[in-house]
N, C-alpha and C. Protein backbone atom coordinates (compact mmCIF):
# COMPACT_ATOMS: atom_id res chain seq x y z
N UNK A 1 -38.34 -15.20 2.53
CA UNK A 1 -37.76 -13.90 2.16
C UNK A 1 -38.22 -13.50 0.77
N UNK A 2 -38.20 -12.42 0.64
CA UNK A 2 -38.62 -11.86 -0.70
C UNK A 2 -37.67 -11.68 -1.80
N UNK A 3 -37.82 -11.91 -3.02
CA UNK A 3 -37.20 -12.57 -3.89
C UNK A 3 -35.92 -10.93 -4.08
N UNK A 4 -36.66 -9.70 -3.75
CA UNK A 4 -35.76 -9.00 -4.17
C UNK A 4 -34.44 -8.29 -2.83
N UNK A 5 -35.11 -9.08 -1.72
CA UNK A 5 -34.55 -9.03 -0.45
C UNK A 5 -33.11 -9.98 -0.48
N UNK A 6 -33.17 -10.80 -1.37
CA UNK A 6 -32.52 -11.86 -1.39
C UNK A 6 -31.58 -11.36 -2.38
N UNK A 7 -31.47 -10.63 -3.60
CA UNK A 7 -31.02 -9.94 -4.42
C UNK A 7 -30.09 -8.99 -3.47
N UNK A 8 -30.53 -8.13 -2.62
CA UNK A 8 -30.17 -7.05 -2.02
C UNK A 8 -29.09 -7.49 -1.19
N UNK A 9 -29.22 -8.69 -0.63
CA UNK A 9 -28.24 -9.37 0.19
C UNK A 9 -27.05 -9.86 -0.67
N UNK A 10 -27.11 -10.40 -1.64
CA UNK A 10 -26.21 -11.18 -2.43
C UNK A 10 -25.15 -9.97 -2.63
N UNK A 11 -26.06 -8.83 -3.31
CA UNK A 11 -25.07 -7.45 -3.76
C UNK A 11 -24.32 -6.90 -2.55
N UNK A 12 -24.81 -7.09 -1.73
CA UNK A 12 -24.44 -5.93 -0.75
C UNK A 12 -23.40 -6.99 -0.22
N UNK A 13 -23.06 -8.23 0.06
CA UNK A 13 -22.16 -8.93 0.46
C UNK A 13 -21.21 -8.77 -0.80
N UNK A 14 -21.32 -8.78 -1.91
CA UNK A 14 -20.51 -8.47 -3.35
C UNK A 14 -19.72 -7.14 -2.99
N UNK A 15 -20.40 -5.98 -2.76
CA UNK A 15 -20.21 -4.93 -2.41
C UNK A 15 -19.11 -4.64 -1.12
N UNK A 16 -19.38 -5.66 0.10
CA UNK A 16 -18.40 -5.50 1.23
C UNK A 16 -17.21 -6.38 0.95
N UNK A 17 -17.01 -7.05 0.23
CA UNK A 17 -16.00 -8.10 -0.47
C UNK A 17 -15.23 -7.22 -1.04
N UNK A 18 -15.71 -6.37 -2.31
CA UNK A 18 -14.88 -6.08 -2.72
C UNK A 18 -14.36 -4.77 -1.90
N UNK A 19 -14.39 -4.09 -1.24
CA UNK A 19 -14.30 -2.74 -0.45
C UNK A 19 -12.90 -3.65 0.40
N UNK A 20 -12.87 -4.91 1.00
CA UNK A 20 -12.39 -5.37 2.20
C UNK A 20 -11.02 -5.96 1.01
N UNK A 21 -11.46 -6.33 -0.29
CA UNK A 21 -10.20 -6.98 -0.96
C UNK A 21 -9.23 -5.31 -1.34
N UNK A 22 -9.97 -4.44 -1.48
CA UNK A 22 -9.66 -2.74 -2.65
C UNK A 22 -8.49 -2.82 -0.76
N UNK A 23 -8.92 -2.65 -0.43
CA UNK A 23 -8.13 -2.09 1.30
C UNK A 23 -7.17 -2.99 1.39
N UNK A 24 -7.18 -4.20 1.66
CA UNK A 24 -5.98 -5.58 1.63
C UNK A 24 -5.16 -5.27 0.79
N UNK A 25 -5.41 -4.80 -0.99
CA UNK A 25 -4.25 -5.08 -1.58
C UNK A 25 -4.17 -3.66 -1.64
N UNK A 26 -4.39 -2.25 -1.36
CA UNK A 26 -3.54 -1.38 -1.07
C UNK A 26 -2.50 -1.12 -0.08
N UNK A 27 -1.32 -0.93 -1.55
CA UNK A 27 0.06 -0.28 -0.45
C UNK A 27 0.20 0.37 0.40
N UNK A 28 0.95 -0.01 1.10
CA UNK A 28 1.09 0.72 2.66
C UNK A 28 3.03 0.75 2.58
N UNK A 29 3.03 1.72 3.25
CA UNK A 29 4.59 1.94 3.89
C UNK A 29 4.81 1.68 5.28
N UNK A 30 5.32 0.51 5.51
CA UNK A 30 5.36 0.32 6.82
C UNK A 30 6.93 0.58 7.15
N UNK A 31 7.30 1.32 6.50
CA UNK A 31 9.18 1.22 7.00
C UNK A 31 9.04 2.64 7.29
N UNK A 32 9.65 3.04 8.81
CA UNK A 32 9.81 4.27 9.16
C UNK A 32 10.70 5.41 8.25
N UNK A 33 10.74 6.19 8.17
CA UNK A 33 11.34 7.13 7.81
C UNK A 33 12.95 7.30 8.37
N UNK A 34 14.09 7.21 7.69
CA UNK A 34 14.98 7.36 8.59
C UNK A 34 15.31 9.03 8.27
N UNK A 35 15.78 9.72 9.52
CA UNK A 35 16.48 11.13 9.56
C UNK A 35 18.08 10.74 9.49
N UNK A 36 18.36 11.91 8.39
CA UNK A 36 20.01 11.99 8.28
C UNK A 36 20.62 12.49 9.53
N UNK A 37 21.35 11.89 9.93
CA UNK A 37 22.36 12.53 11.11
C UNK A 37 23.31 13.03 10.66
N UNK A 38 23.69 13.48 11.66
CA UNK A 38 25.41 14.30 11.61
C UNK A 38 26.40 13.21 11.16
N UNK A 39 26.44 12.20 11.88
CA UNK A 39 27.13 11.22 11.66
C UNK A 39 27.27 10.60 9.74
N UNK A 40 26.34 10.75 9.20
CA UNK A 40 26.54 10.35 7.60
C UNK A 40 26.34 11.26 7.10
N UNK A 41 27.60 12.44 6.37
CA UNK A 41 27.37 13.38 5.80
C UNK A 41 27.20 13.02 4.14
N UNK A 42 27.58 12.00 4.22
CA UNK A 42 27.75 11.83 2.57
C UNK A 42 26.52 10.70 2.22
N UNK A 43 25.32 10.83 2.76
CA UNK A 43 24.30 10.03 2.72
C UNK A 43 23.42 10.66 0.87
N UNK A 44 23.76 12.19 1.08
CA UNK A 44 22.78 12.62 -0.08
C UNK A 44 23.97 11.97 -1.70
N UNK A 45 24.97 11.44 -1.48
CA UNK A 45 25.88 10.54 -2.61
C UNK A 45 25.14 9.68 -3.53
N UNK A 46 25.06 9.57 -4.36
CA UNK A 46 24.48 8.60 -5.30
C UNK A 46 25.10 7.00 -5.28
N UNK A 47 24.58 6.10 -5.29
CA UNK A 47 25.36 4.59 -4.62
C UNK A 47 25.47 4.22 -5.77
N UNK A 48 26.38 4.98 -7.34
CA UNK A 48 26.62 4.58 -8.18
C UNK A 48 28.13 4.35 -8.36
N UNK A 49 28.60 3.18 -8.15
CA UNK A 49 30.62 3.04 -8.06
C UNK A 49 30.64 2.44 -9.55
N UNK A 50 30.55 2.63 -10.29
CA UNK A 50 30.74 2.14 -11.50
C UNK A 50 31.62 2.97 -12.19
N UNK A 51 32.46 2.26 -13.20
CA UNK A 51 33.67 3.07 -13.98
C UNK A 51 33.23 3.82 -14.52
N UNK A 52 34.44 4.55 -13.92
CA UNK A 52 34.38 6.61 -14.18
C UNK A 52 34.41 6.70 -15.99
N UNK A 53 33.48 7.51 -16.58
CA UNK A 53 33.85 7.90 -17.40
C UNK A 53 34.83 8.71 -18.45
């Protein structure tokens, strides 16, 4: 193989490495979305119970 063929390979495997690690450690949302129902009107409440000022 030719010395700069061999170069070209090294990078370009450097190159798909890092593309395949950049994708792996980007965040993803895997938790569905929940819709408010009728049933919990008091969902938009703040979940702060701490003494009243």
């Amino acid at each position: 193989m030719n010395y700069l063929t061999i170069i070209a390979a090294v990078w370009g495997i450097c190159a798909i490495c890092a593309v395949l690690f950049i994708r792996g450690a980007a965040q993803r949302n895997q938790e569905p979305l929940r819709v408010q129902s009728e049933r919990e009107p008091n969902a938009n409440r703040s979940g702060d119970y701490g003494r009243p000022v």
